[in-house]
Protein backbone atom coordinates (compact mmCIF):
# COMPACT_ATOMS: atom_id res chain seq x y z
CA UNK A 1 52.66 7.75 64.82
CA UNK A 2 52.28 11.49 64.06
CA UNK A 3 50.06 12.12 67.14
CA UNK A 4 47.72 10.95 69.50
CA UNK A 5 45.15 11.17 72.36
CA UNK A 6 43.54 9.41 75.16
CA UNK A 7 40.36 10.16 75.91
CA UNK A 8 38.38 7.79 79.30
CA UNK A 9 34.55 7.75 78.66
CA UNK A 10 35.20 9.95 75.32
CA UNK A 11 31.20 8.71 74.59
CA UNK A 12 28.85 8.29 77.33
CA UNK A 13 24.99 8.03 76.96
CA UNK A 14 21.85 8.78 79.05
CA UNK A 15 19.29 6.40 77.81
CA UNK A 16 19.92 7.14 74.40
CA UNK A 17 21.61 4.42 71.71
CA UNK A 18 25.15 4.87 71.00
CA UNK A 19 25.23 4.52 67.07
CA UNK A 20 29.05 4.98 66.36
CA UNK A 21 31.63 7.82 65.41
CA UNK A 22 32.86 8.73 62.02
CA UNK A 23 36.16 11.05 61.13
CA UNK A 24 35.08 13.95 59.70
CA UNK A 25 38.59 14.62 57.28
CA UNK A 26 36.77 18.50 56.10
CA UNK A 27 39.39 21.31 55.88
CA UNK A 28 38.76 23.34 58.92
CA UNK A 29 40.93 25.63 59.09
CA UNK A 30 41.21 27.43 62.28
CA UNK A 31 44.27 29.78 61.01
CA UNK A 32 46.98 30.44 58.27
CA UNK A 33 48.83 27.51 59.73
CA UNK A 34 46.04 25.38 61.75
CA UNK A 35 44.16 22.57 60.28
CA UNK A 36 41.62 20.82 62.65
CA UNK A 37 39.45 17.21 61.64
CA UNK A 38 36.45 16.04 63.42
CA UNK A 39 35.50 13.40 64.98
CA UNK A 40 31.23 13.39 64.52
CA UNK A 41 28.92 10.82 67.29
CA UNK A 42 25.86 9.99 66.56
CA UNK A 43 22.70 8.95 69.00
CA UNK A 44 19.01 8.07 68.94
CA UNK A 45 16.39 6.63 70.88
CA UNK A 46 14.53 4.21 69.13
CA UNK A 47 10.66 4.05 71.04
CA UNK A 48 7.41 3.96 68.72
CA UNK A 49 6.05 7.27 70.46
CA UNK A 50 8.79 9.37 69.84
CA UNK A 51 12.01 8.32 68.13
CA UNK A 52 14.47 11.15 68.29
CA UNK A 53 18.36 11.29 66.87
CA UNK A 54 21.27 13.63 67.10
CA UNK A 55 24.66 13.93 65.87
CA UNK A 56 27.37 16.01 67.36
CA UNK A 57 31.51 17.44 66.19
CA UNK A 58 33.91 17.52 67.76
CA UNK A 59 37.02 19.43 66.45
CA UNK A 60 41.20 18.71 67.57
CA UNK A 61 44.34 20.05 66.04
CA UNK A 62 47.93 18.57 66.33
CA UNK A 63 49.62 19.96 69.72
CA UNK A 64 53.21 18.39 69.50
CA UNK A 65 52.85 14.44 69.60
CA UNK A 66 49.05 14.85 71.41
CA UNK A 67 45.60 15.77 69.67
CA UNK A 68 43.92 18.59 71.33
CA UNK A 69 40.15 19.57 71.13
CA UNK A 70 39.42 22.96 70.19
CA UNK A 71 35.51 22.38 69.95
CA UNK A 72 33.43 19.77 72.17
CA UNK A 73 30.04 18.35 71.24
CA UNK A 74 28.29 20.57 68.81
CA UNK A 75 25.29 19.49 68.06
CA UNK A 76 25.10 19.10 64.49
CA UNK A 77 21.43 17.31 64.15
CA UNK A 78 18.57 17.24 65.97
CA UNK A 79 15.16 15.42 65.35
């Protein structure tokens, strides 16, 4: 194992559907020598009257033998 994190209640929801998480492998490169990958959540409320969904990033970078988040829950879609 190269690294690793624990996160409790990493995904919580207020009446919204939980609809899964995807890795997000893009290059972002933070520095010269940083590399992050993402980790993107997706939601949605399903009603007849006014169905809504949203998708969110969130960024970490290898600290040692732990992941560390450098950017929580931006809100990457909206409807």
């Amino acid at each position: 194992m190269l690294a690793r994190s624990v996160q409790k209640d990493a995904f919580t929801s207020d009446g919204w559907h939980f609809g899964g998480e995807q890795i997000d492998t893009g290059r972002y490169r933070l520095a010269d020598n940083v590399r992050a990958f993402g980790i993107r959540a997706g939601y949605g409320a399903s009603s007849r009257y006014s169905p809504a969904a949203e998708a969110s990033l969130t960024l970490y970078v290898r600290d040692g033998e732990y992941l560390r988040s450098v950017l929580e829950g931006l809100l990457t879609y909206s409807v």
